[in-house]
C-alpha atoms as a PDB file:
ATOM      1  CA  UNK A   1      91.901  93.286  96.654  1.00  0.00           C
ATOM      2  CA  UNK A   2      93.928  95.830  98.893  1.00  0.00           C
ATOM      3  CA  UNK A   3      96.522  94.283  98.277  1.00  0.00           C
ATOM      4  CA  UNK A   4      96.323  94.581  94.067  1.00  0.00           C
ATOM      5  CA  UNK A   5      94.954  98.244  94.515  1.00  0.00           C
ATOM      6  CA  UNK A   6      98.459  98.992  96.455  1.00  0.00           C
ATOM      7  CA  UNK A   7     100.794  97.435  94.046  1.00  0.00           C
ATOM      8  CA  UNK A   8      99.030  99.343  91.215  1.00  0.00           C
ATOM      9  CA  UNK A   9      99.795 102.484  92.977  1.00  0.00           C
ATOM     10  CA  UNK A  10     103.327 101.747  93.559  1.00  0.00           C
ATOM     11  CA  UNK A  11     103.205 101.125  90.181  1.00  0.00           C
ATOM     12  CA  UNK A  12     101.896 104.642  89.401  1.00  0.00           C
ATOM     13  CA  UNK A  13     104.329 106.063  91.592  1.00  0.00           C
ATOM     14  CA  UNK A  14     106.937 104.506  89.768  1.00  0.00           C
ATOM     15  CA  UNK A  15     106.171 105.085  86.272  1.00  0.00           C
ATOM     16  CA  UNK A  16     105.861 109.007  87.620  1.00  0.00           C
ATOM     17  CA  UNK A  17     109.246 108.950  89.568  1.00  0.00           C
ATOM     18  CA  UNK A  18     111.093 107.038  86.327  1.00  0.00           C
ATOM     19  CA  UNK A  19     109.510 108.907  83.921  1.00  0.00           C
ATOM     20  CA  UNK A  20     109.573 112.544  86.445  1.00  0.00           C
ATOM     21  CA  UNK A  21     106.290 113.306  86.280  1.00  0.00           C
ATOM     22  CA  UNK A  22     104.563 116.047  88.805  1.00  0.00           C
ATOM     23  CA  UNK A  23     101.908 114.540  90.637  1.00  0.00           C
ATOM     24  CA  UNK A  24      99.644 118.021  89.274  1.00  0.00           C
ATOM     25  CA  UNK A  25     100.467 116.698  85.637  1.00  0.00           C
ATOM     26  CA  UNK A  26      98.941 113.156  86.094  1.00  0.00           C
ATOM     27  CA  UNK A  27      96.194 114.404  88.391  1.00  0.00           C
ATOM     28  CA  UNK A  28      95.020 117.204  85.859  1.00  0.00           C
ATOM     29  CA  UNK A  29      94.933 114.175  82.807  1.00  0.00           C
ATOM     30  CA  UNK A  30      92.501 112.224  84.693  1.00  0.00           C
ATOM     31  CA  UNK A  31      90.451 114.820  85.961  1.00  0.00           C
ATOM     32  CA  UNK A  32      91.618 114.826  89.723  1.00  0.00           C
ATOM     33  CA  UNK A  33      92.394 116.686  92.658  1.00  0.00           C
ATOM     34  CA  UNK A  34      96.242 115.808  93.680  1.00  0.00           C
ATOM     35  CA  UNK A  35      94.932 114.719  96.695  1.00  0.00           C
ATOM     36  CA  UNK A  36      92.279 112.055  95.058  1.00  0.00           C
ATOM     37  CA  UNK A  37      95.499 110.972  92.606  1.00  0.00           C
ATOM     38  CA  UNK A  38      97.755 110.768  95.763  1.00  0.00           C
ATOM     39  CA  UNK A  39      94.956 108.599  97.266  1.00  0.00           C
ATOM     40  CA  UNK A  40      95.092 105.972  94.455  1.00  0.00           C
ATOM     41  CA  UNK A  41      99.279 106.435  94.784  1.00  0.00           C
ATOM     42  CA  UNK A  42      99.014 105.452  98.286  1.00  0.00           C
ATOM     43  CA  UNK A  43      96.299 102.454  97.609  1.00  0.00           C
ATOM     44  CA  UNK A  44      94.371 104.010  99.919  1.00  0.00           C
ATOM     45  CA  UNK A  45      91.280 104.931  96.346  1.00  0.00           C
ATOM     46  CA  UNK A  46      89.409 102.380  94.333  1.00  0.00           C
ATOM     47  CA  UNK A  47      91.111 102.694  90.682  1.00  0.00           C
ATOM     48  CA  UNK A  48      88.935 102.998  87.395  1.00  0.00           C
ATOM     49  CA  UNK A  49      90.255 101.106  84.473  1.00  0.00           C
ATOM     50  CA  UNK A  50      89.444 104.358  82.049  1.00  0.00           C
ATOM     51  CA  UNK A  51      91.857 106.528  84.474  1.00  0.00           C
ATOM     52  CA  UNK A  52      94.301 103.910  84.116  1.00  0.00           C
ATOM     53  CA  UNK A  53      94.105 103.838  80.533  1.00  0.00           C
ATOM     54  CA  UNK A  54      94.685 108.130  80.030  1.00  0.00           C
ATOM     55  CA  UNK A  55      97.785 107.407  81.936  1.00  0.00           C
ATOM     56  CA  UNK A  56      98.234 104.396  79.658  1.00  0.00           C
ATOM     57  CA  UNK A  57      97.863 106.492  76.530  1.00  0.00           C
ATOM     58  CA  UNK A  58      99.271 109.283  77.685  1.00  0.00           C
ATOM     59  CA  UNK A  59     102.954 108.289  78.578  1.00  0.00           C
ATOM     60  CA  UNK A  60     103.165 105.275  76.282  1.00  0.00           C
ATOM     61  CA  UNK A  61     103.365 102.171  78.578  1.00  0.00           C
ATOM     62  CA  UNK A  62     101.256  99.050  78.226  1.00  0.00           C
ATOM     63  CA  UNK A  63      97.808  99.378  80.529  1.00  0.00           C
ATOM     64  CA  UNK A  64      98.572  95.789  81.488  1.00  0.00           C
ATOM     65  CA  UNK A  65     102.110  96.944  82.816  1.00  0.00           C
ATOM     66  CA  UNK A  66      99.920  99.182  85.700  1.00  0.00           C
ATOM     67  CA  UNK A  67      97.374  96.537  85.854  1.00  0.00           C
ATOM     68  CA  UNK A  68      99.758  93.362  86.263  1.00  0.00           C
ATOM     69  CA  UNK A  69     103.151  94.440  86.571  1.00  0.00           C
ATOM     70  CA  UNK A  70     103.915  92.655  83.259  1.00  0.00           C
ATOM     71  CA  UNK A  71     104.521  93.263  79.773  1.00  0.00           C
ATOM     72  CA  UNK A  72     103.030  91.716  76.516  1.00  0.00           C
ATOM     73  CA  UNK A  73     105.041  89.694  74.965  1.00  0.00           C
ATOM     74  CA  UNK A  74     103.221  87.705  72.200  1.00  0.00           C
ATOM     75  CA  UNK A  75     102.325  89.290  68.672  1.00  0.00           C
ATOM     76  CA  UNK A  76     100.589  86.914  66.387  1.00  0.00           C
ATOM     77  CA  UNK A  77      97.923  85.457  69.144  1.00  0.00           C
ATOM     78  CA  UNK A  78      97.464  85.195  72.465  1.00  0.00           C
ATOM     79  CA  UNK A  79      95.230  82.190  74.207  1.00  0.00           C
ATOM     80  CA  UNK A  80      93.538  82.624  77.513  1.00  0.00           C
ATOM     81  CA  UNK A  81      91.501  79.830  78.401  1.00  0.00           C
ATOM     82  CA  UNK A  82      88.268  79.958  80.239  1.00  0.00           C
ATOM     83  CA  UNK A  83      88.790  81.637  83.823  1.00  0.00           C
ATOM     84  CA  UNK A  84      92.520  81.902  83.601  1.00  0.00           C
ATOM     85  CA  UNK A  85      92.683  85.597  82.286  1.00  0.00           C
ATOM     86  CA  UNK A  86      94.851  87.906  84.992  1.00  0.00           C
ATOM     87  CA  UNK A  87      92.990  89.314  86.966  1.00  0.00           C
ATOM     88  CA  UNK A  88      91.934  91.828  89.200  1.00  0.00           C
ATOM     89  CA  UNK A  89      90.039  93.619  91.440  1.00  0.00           C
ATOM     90  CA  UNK A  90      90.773  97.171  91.531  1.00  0.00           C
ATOM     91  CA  UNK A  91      87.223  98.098  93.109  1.00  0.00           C
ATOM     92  CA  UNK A  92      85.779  96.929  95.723  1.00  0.00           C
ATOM     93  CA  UNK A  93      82.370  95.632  93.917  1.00  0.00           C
ATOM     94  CA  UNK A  94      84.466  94.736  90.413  1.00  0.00           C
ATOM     95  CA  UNK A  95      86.461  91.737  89.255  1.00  0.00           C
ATOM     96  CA  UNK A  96      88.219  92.510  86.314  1.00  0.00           C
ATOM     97  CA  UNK A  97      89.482  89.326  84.092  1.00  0.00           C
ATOM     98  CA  UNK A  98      91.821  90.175  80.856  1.00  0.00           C
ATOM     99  CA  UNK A  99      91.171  88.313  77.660  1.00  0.00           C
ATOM    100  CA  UNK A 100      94.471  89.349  76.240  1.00  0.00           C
ATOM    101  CA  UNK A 101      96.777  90.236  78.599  1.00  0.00           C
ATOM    102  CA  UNK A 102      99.800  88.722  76.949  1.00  0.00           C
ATOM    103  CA  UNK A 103      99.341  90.608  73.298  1.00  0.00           C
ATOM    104  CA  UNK A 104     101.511  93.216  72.635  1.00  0.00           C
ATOM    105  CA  UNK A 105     100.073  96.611  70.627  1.00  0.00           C
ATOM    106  CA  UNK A 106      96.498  95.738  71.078  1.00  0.00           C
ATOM    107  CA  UNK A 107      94.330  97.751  69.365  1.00  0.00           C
ATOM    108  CA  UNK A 108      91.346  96.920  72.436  1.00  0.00           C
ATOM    109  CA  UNK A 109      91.592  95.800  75.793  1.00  0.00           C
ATOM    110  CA  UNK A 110      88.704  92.855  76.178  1.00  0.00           C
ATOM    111  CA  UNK A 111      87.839  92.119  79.780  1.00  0.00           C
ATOM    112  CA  UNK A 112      85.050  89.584  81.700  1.00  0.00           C
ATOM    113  CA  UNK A 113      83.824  92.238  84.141  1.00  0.00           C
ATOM    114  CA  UNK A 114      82.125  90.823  86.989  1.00  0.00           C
ATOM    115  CA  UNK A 115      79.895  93.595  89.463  1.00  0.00           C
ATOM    116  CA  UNK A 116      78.599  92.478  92.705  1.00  0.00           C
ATOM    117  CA  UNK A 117      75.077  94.405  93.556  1.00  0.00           C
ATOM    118  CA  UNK A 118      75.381  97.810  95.500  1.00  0.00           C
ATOM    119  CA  UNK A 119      73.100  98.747  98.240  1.00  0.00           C
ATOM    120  CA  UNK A 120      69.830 100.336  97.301  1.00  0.00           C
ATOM    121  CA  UNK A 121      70.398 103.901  96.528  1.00  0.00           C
ATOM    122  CA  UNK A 122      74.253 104.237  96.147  1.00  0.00           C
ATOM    123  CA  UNK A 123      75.125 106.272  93.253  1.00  0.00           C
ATOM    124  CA  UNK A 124      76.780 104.907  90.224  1.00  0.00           C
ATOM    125  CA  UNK A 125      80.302 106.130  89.486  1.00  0.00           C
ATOM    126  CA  UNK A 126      80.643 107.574  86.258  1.00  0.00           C
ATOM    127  CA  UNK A 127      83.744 107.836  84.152  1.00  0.00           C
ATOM    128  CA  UNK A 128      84.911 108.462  80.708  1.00  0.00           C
ATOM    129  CA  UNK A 129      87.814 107.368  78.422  1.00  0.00           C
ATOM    130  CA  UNK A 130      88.802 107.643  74.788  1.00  0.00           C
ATOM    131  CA  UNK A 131      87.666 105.771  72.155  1.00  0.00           C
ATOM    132  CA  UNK A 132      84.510 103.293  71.940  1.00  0.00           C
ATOM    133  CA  UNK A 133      83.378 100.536  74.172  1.00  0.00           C
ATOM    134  CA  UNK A 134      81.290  97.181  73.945  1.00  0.00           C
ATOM    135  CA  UNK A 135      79.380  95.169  76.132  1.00  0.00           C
ATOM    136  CA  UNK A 136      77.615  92.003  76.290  1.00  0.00           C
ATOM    137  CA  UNK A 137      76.224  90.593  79.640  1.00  0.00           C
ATOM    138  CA  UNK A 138      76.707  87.063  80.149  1.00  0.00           C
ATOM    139  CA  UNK A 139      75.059  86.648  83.186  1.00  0.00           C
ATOM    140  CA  UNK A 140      72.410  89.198  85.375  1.00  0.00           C
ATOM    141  CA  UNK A 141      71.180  92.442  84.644  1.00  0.00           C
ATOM    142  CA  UNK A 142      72.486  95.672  84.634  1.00  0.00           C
ATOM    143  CA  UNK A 143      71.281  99.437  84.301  1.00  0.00           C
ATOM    144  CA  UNK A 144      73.594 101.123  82.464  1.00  0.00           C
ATOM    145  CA  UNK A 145      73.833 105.187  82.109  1.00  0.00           C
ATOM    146  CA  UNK A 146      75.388 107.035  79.395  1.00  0.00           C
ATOM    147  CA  UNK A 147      75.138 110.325  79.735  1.00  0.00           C
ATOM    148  CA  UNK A 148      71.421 110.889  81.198  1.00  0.00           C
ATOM    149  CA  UNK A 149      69.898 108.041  79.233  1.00  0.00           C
ATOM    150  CA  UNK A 150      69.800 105.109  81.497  1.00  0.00           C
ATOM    151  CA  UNK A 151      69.093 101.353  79.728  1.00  0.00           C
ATOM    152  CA  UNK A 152      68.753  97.981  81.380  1.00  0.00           C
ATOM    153  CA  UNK A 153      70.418  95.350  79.736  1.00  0.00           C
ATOM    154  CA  UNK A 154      70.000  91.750  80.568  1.00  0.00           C
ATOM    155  CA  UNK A 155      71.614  88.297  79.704  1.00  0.00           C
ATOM    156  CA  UNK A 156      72.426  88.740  76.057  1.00  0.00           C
ATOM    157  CA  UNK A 157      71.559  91.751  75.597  1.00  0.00           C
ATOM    158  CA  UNK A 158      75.017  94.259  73.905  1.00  0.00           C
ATOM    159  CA  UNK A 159      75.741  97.621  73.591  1.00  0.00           C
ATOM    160  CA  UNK A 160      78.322  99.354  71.896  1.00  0.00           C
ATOM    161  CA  UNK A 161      79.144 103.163  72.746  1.00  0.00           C
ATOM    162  CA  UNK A 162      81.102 106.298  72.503  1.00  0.00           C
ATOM    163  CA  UNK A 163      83.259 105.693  75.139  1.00  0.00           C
ATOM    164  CA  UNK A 164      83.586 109.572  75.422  1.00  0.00           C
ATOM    165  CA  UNK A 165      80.422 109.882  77.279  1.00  0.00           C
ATOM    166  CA  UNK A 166      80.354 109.918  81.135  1.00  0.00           C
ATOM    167  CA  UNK A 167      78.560 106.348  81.471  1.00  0.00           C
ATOM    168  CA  UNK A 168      78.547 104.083  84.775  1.00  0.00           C
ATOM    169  CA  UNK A 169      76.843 100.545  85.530  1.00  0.00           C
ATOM    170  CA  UNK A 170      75.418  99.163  88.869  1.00  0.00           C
ATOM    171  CA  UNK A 171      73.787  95.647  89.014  1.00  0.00           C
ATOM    172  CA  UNK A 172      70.074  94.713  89.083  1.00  0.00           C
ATOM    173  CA  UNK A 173      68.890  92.805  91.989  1.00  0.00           C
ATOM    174  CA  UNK A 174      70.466  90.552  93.936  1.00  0.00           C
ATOM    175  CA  UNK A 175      73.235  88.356  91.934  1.00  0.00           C
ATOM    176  CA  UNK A 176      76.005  89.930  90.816  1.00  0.00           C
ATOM    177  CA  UNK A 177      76.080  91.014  87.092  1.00  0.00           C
ATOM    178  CA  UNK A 178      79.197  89.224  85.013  1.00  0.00           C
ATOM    179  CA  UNK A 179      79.811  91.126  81.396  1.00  0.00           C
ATOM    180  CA  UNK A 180      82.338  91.014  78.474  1.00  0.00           C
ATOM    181  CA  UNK A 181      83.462  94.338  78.088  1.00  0.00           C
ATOM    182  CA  UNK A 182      85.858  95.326  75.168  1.00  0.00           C
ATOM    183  CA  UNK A 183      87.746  99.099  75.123  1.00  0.00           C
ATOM    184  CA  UNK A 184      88.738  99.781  71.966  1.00  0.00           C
ATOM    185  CA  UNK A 185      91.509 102.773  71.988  1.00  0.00           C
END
């Protein structure tokens, strides 16, 4: 996982050097202190997939170009069979699986999120990103917060929500918590 978390950040740093970016600009679009953005630079913070996607959005480049290092290439479908999605693990308690990777000018990003359970009392991360979000657990339980309403949802149980809102997840119990989770832009 450190070692994923790393090459994203070089990719950051990259796409800012190519593209001459102040660090200030970048941090201020996701919300940061330049010292939390340099930390996720340096591979040294866990990356959220929402602050990926701003940056994403925000300086037109595929989100699977900072996620994988590779670009979309297919247009009229794109197949991923059952575990073979890229992946990766850009938290330390989250497993993130694309569903569609390889299409180009996606209008949602579909991923099998997979959550291993916290310790008892650690606070859930909230975030926020444009757009609108689904998701369907496939396998454990999860609480789920958006905004101050918290709602458990478990195996087969969906939700589908203004993205907008600060909202964060943590598992129920002991097994992790495995979800479909689709971002539309």
């Amino acid at each position: 996982m450190d070692e994923q978390i790393k090459q994203i950040g070089e990719r950051l740093k990259g796409l800012r050097d190519v593209l001459d970016i102040p660090k200030e600009e970048i941090a201020h679009l996701c919300g940061l202190s330049v010292e939390q953005y340099e930390k996720m630079e340096n591979g040294e913070s866990e990356l959220s997939v929402s602050t990926l996607q701003k940056i994403s959005k925000q300086y037109g480049i595929a989100l699977d170009v900072l996620l994988f290092g590779e670009e979309p290439h297919m247009h009229s479908y794109f197949l991923t069979r059952k575990g073979k999605g890229l992946s990766v693990e850009r938290r330390k308690a989250y497993h993130y699986e694309s569903l569609a990777s390889g299409f180009r000018g996606r209008k949602a990003d579909p991923f099998i999120v997979t959550v291993e359970p916290k310790p008892a009392g650690t606070p859930k991360e909230m975030n926020s990103h444009p757009g609108q979000e689904f998701n369907m657990v496939l396998e454990g339980s999860m609480a789920l917060t958006i905004g101050k309403k918290e709602l458990i949802l478990n195996e087969g149980d969906s939700i589908y929500f203004d993205s907008t809102q600060p909202h964060g997840m943590c598992t129920l119990g002991e097994e992790p918590c495995k979800f479909l989770a689709i971002i539309f832009s």
